[in-house]
PDB file of N, CA and C in Angstrom:
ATOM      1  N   UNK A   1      70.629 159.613 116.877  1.00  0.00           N
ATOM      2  CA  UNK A   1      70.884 160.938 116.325  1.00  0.00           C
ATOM      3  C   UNK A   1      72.312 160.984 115.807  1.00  0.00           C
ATOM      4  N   UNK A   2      72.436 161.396 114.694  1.00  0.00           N
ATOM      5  CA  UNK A   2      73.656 161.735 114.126  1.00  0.00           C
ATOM      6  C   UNK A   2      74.728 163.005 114.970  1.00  0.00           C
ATOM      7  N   UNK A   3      75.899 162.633 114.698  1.00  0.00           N
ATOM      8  CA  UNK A   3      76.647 163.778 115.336  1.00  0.00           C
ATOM      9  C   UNK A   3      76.865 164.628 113.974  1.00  0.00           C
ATOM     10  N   UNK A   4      76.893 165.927 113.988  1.00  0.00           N
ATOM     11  CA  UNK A   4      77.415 166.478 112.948  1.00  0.00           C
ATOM     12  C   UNK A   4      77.714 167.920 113.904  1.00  0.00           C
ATOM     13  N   UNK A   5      79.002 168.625 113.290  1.00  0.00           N
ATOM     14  CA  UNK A   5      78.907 169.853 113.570  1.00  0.00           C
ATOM     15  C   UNK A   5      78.041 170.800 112.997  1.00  0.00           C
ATOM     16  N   UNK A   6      77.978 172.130 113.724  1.00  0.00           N
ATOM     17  CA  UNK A   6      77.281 172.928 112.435  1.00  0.00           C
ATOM     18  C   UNK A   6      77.658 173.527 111.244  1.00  0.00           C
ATOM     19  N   UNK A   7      78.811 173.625 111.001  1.00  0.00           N
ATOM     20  CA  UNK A   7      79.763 173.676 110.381  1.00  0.00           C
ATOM     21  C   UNK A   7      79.930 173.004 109.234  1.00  0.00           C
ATOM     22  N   UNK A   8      79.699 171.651 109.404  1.00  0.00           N
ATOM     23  CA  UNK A   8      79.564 170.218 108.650  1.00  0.00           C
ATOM     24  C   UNK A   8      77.964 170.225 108.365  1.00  0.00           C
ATOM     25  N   UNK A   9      77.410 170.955 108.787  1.00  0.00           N
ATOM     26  CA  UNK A   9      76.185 170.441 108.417  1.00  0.00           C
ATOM     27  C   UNK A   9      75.688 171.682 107.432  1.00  0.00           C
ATOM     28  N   UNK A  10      76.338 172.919 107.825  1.00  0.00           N
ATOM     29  CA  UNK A  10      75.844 174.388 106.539  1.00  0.00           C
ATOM     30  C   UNK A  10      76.788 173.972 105.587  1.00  0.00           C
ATOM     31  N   UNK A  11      77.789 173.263 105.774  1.00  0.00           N
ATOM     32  CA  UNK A  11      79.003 172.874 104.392  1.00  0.00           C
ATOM     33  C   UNK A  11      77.563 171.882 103.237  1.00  0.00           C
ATOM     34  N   UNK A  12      77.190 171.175 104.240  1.00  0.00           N
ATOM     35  CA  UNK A  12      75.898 169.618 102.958  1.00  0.00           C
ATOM     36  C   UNK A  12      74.877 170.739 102.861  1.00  0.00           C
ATOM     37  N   UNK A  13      74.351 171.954 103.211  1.00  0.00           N
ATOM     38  CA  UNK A  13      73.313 173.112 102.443  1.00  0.00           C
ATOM     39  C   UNK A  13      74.055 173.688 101.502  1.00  0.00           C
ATOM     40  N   UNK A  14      75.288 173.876 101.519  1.00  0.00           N
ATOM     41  CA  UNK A  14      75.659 175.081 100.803  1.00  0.00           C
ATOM     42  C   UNK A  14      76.243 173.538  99.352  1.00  0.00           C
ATOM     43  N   UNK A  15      76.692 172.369  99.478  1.00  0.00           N
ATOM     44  CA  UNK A  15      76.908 171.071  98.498  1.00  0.00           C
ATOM     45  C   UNK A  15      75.691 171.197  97.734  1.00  0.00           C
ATOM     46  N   UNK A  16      74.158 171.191  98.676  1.00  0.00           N
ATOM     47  CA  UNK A  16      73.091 170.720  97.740  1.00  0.00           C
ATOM     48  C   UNK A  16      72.843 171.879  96.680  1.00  0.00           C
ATOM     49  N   UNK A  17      72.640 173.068  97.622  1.00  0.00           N
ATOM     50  CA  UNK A  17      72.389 173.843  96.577  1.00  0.00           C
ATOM     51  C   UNK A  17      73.527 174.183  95.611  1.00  0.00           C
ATOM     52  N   UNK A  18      74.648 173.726  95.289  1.00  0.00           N
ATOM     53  CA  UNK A  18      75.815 173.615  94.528  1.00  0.00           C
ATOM     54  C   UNK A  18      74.966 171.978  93.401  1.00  0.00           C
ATOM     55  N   UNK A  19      74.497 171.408  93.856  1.00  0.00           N
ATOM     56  CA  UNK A  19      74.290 170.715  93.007  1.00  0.00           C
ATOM     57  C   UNK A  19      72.862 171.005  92.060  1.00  0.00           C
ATOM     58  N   UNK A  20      71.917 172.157  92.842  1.00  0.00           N
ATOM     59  CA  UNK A  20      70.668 172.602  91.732  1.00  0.00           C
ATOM     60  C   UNK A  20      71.511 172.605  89.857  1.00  0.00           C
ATOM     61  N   UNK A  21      70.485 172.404  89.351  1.00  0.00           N
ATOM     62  CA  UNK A  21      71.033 172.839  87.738  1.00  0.00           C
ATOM     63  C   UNK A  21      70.962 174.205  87.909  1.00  0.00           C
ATOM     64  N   UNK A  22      72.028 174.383  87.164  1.00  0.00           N
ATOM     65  CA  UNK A  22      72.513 176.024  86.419  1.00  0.00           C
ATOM     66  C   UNK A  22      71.414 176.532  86.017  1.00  0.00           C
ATOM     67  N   UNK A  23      70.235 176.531  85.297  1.00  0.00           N
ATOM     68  CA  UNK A  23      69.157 176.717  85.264  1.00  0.00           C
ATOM     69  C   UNK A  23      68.162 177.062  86.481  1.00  0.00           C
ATOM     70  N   UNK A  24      68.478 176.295  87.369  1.00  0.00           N
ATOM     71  CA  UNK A  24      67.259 176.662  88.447  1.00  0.00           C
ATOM     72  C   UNK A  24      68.262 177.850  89.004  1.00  0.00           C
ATOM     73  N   UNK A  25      69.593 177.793  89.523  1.00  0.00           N
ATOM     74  CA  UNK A  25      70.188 178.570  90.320  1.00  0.00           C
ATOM     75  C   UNK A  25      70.204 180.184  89.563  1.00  0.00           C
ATOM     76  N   UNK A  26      70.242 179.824  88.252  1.00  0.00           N
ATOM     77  CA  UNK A  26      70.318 181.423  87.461  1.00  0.00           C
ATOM     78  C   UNK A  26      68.392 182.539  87.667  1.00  0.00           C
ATOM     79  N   UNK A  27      67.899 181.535  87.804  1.00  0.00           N
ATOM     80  CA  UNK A  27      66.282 181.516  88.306  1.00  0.00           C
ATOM     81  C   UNK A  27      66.068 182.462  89.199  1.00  0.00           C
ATOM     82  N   UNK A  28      66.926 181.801  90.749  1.00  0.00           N
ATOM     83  CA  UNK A  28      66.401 182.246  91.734  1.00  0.00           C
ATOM     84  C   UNK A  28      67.273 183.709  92.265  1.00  0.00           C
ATOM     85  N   UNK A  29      66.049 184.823  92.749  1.00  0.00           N
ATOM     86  CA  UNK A  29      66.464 185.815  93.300  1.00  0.00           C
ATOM     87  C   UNK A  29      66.072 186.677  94.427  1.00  0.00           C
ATOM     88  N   UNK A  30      66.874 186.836  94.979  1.00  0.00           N
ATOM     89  CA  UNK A  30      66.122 187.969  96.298  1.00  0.00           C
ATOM     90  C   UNK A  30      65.352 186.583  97.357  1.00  0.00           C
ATOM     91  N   UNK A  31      66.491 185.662  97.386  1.00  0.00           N
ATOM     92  CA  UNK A  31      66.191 184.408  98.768  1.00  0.00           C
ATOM     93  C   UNK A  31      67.608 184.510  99.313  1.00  0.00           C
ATOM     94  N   UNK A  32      67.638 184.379 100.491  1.00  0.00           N
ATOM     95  CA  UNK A  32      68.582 184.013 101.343  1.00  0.00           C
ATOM     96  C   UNK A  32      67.870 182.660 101.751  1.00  0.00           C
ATOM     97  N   UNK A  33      69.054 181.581 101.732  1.00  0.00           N
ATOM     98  CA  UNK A  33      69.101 180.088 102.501  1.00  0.00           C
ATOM     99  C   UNK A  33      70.075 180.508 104.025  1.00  0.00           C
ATOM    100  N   UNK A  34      69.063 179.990 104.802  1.00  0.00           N
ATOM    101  CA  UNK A  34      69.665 179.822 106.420  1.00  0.00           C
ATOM    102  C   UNK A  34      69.678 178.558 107.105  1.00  0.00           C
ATOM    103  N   UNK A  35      70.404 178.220 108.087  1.00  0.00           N
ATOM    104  CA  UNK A  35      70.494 176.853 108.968  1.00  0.00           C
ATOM    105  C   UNK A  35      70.333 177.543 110.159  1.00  0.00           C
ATOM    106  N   UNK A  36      69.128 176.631 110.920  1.00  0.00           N
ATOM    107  CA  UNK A  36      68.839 177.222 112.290  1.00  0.00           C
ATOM    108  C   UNK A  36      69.175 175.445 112.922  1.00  0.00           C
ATOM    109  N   UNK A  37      69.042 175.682 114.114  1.00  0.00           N
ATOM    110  CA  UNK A  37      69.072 174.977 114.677  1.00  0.00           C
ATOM    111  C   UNK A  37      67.612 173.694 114.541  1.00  0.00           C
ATOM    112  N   UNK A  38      66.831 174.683 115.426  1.00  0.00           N
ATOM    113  CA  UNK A  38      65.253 173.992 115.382  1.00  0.00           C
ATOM    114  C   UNK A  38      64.200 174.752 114.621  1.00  0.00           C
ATOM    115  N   UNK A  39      63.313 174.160 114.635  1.00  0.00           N
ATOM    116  CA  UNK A  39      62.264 175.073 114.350  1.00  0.00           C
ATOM    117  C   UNK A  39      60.989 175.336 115.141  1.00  0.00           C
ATOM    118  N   UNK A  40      60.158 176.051 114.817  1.00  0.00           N
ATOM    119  CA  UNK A  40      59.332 176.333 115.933  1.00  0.00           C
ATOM    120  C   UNK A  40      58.790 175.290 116.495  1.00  0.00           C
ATOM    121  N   UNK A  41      58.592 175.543 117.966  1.00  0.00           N
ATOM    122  CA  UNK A  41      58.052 174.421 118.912  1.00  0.00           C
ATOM    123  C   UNK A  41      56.720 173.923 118.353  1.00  0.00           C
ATOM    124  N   UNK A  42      55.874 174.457 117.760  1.00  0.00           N
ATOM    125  CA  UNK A  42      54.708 173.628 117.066  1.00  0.00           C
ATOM    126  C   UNK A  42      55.272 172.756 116.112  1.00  0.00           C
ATOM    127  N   UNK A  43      56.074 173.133 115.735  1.00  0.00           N
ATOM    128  CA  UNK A  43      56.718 172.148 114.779  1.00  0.00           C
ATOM    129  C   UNK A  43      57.988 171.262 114.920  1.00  0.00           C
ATOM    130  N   UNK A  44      57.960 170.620 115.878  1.00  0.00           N
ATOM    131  CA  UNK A  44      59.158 170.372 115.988  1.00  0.00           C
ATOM    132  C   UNK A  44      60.089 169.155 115.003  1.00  0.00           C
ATOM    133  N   UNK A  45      59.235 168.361 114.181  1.00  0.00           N
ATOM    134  CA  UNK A  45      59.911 167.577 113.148  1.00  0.00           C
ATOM    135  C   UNK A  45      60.027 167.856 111.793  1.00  0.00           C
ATOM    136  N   UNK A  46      59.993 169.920 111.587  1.00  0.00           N
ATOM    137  CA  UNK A  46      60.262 170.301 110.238  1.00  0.00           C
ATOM    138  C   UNK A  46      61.670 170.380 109.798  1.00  0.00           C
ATOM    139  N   UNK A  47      61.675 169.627 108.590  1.00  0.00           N
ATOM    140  CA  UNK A  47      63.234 169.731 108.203  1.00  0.00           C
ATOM    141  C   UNK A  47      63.554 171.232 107.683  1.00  0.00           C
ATOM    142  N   UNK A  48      62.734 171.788 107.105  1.00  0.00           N
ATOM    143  CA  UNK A  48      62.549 173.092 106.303  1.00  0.00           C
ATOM    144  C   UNK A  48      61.634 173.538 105.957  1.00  0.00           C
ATOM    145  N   UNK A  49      61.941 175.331 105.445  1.00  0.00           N
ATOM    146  CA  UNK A  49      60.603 175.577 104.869  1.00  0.00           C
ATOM    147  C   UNK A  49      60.699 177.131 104.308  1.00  0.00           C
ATOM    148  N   UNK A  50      60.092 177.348 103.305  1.00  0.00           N
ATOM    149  CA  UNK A  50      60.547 178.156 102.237  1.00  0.00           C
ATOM    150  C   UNK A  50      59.211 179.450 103.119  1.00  0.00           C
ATOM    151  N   UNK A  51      59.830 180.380 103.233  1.00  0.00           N
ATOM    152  CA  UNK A  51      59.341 181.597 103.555  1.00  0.00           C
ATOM    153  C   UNK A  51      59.317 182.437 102.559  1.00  0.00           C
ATOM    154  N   UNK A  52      58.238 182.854 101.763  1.00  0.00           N
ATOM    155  CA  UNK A  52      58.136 184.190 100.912  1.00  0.00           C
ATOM    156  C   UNK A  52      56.609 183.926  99.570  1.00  0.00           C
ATOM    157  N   UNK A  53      56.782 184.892  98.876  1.00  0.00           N
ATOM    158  CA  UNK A  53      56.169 184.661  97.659  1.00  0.00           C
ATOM    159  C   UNK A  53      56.606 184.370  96.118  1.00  0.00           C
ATOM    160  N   UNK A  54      56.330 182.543  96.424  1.00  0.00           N
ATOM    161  CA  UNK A  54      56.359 182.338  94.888  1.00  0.00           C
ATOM    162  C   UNK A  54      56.218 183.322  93.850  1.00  0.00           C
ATOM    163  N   UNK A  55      57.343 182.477  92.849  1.00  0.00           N
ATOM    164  CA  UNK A  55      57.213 183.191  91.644  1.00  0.00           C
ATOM    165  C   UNK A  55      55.510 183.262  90.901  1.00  0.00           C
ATOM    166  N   UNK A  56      55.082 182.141  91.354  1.00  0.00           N
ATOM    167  CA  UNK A  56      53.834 182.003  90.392  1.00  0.00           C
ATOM    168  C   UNK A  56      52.856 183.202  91.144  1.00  0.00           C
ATOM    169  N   UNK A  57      53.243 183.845  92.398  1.00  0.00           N
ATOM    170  CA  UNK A  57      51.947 184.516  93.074  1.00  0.00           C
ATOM    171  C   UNK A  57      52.305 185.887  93.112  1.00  0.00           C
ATOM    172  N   UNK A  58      53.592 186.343  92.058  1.00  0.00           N
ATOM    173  CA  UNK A  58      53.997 187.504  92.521  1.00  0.00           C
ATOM    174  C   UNK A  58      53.179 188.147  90.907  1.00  0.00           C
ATOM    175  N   UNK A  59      53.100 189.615  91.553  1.00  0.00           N
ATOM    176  CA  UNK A  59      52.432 190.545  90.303  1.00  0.00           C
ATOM    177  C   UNK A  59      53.578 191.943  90.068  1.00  0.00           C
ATOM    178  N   UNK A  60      53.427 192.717  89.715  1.00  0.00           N
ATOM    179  CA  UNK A  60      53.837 193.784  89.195  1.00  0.00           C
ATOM    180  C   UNK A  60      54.547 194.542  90.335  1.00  0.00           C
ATOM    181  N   UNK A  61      53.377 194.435  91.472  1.00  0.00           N
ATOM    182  CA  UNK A  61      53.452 195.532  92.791  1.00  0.00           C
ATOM    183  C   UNK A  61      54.890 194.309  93.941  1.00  0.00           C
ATOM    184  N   UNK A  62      55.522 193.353  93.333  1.00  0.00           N
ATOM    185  CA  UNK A  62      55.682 192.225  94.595  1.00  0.00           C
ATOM    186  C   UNK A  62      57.631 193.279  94.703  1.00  0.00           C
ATOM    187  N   UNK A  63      57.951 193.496  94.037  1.00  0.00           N
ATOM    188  CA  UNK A  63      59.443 194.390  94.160  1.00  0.00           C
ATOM    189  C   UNK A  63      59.386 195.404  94.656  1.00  0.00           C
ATOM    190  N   UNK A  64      58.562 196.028  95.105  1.00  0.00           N
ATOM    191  CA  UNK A  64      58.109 197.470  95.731  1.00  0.00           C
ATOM    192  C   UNK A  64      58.084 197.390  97.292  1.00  0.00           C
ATOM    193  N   UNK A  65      59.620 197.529  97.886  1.00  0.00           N
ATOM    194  CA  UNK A  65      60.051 196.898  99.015  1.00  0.00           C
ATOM    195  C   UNK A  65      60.214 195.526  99.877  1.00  0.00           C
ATOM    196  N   UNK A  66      60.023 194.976  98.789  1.00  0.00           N
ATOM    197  CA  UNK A  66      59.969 193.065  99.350  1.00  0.00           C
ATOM    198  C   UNK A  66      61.188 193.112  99.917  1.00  0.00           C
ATOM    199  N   UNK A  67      61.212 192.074 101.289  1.00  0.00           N
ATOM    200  CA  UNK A  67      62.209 191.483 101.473  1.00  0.00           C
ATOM    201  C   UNK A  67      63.023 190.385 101.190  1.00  0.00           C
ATOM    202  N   UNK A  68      63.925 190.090 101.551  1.00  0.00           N
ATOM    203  CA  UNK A  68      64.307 188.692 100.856  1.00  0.00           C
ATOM    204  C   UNK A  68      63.492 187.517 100.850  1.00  0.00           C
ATOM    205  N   UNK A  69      62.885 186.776 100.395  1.00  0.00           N
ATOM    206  CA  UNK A  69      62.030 185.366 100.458  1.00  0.00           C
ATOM    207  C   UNK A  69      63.869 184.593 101.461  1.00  0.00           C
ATOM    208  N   UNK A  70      62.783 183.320 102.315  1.00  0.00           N
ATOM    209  CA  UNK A  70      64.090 182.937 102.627  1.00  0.00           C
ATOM    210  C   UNK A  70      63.294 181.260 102.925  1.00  0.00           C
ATOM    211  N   UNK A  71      64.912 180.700 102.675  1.00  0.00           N
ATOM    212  CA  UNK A  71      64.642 178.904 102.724  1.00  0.00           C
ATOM    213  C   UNK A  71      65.490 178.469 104.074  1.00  0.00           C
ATOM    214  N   UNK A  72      64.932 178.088 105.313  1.00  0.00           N
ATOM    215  CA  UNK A  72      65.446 177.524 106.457  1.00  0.00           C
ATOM    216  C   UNK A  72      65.747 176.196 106.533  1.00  0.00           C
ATOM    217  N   UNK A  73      66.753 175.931 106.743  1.00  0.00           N
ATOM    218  CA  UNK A  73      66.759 174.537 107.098  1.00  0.00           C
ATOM    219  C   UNK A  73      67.103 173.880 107.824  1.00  0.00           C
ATOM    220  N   UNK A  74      66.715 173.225 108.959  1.00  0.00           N
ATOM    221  CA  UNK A  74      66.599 173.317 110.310  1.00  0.00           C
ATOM    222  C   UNK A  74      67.669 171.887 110.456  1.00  0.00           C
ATOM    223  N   UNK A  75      68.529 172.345 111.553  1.00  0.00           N
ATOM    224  CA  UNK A  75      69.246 171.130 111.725  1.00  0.00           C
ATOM    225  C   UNK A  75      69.028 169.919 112.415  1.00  0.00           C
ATOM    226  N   UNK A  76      69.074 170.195 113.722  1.00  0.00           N
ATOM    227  CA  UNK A  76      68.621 169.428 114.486  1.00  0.00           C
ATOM    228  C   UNK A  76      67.229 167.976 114.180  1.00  0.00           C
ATOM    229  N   UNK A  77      66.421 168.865 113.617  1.00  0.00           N
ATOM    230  CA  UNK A  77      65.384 167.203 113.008  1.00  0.00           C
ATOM    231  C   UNK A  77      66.151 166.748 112.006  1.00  0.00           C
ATOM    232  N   UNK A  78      67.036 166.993 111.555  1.00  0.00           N
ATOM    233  CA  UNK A  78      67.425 166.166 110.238  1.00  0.00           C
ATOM    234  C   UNK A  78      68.207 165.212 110.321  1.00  0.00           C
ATOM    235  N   UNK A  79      69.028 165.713 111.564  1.00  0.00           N
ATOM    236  CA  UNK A  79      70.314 164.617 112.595  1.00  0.00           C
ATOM    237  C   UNK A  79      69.280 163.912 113.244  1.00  0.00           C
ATOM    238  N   UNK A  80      68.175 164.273 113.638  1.00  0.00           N
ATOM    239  CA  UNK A  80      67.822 163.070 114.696  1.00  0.00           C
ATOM    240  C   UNK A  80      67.209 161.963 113.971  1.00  0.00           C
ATOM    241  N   UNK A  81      66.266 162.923 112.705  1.00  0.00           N
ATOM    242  CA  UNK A  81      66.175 161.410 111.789  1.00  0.00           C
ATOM    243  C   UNK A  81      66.649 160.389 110.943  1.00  0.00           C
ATOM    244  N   UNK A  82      67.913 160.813 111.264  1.00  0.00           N
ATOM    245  CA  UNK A  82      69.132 160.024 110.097  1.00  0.00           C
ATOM    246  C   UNK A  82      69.878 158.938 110.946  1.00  0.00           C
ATOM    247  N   UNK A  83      70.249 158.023 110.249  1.00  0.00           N
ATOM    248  CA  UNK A  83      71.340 157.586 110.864  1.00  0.00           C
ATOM    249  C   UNK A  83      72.714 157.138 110.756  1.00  0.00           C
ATOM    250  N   UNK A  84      72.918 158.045 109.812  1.00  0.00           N
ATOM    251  CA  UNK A  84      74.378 158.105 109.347  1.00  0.00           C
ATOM    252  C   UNK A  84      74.463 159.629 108.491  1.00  0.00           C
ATOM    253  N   UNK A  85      75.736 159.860 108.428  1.00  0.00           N
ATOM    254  CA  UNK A  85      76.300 161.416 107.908  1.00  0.00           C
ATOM    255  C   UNK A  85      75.758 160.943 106.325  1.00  0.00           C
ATOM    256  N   UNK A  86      76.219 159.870 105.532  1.00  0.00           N
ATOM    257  CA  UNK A  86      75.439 159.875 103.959  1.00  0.00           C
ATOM    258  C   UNK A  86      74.033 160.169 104.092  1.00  0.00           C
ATOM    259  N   UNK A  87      73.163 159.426 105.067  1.00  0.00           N
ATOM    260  CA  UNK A  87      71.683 159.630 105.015  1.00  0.00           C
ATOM    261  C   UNK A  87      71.734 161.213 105.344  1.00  0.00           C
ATOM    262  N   UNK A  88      71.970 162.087 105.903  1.00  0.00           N
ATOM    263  CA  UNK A  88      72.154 163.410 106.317  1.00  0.00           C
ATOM    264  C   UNK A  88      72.327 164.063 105.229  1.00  0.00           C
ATOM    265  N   UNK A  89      73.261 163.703 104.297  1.00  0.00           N
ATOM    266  CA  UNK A  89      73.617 164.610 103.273  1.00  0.00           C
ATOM    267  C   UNK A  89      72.617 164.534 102.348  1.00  0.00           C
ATOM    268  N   UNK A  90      72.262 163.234 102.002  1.00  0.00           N
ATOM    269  CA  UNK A  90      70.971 162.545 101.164  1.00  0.00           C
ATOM    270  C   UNK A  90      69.626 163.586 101.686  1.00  0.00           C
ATOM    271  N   UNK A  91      69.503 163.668 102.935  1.00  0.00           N
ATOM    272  CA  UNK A  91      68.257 164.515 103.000  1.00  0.00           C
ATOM    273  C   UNK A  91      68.219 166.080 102.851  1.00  0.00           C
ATOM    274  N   UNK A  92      69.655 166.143 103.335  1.00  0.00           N
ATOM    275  CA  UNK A  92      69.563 168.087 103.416  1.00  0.00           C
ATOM    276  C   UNK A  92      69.409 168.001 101.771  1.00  0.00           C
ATOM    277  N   UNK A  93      69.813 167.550 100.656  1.00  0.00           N
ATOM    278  CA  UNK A  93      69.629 167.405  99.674  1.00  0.00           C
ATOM    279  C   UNK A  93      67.931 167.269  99.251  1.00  0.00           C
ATOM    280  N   UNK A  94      67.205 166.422  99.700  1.00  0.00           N
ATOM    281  CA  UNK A  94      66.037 166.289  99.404  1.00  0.00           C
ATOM    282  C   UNK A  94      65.297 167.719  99.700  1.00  0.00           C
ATOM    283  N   UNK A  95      65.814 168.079 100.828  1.00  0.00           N
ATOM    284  CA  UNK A  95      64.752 169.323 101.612  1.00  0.00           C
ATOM    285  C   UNK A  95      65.108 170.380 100.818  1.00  0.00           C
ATOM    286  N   UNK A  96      66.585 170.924 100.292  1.00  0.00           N
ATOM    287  CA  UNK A  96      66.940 171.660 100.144  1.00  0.00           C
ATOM    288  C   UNK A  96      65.877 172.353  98.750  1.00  0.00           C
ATOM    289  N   UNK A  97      65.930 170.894  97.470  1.00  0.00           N
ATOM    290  CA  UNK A  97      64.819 170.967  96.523  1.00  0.00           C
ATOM    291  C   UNK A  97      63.688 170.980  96.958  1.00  0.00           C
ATOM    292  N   UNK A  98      63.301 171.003  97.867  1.00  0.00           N
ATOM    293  CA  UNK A  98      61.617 170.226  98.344  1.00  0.00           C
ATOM    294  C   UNK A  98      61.339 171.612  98.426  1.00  0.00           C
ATOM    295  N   UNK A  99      62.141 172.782  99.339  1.00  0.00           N
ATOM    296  CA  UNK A  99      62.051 174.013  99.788  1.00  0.00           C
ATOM    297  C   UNK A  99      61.943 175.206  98.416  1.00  0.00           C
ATOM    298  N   UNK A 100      63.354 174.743  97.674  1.00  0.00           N
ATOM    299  CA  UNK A 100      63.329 175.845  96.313  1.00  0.00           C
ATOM    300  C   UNK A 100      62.196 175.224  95.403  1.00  0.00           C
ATOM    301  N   UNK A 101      61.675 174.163  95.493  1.00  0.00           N
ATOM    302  CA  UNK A 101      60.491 174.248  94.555  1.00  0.00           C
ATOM    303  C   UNK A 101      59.529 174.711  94.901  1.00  0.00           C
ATOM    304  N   UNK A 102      58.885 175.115  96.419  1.00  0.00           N
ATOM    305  CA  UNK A 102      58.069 175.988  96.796  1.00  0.00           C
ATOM    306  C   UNK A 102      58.532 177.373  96.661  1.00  0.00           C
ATOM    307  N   UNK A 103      59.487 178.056  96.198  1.00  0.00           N
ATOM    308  CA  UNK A 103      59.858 179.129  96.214  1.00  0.00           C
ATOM    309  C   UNK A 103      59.537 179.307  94.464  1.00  0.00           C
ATOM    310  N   UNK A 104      59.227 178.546  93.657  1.00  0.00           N
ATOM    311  CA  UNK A 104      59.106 178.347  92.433  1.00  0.00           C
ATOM    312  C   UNK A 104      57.384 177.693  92.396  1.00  0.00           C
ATOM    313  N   UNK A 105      56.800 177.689  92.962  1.00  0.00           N
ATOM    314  CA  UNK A 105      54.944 177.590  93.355  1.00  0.00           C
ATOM    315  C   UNK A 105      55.016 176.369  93.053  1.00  0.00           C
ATOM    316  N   UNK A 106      56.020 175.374  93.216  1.00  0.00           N
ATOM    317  CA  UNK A 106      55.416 173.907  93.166  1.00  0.00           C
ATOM    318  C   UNK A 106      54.865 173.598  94.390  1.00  0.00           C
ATOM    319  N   UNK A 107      53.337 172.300  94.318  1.00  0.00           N
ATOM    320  CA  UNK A 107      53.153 172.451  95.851  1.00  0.00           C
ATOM    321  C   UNK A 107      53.713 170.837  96.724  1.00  0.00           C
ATOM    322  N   UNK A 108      53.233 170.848  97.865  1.00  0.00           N
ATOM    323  CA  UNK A 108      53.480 169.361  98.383  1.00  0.00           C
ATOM    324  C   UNK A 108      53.001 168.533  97.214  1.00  0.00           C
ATOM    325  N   UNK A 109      51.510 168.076  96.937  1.00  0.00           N
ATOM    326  CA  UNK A 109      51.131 166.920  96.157  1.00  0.00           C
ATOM    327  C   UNK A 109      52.321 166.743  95.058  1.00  0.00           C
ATOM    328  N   UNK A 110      52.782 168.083  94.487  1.00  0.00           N
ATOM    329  CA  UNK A 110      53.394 167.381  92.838  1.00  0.00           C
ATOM    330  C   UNK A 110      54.791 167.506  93.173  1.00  0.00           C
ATOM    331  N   UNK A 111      55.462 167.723  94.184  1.00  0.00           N
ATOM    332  CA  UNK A 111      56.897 167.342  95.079  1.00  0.00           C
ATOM    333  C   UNK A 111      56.492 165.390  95.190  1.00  0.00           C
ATOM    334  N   UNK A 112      55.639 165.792  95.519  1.00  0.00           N
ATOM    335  CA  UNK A 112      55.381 164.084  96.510  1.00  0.00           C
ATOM    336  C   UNK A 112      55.211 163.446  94.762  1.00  0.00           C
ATOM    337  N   UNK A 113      54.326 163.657  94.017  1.00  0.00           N
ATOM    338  CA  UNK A 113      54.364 162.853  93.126  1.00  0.00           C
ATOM    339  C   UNK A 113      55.757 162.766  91.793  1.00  0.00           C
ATOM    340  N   UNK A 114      56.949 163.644  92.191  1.00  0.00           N
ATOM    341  CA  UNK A 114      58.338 163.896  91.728  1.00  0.00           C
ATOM    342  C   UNK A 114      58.975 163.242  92.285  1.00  0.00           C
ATOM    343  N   UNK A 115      58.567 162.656  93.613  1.00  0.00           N
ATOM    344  CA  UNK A 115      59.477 161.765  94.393  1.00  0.00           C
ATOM    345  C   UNK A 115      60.366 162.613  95.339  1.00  0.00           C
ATOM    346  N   UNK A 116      59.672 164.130  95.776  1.00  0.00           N
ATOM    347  CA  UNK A 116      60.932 165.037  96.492  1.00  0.00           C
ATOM    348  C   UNK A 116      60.394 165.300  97.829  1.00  0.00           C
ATOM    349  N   UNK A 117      59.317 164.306  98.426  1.00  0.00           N
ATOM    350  CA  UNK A 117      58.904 165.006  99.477  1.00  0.00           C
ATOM    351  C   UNK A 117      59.346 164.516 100.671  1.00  0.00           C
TER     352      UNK A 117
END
């Protein structure tokens, strides 16, 4: 398991999404990105995971008190599967896209066949 602070580790979430294109970032609205620790005990080897409704599934009625859509990204599995701070940064990077493209209705299969899964 990697050591990282948490500190050091919301600094490589807040890098990746600094590195989306200007294009995707002007895109996205009404998401908050968070770093938790873990994630739920059924799940315990999720790196992340995009909470809300895609753009592709929203209609007319979806602004009429929505809350924020939100992208988690869980620390703890990401240190334990790495083994070094570059591989760490390399993945919060992977997840970080893997997550905003579900927030944009891409699904697993065409992530996986982009090479982002």
């Amino acid at each position: 398991m990697v050591e990282m602070s948490s500190e050091d580790f919301e600094d490589a979430v807040s890098d990746a999404l600094d590195q989306l294109p200007q294009e995707v970032i002007d895109r996205i609205d009404n998401v908050v990105v968070l770093v938790e620790d873990e994630p739920p005990a059924e799940t315990t080897d999720l790196l992340g995971i995009y909470d809300g409704i895609p753009l592709t599934e929203r209609d007319f009625m979806w602004a009429a008190g929505a809350l924020p859509d939100r992208i988690v990204i869980y620390r703890n599995p990401t240190l334990r599967m790495c083994e070094s701070r570059d591989e760490v940064v390399k993945e919060v990077l992977v997840t970080v896209v893997h997550e905003v493209a579900h927030y944009f209705g891409i699904d697993d299969d065409r992530l996986h066949e982009l090479g982002w899964s």
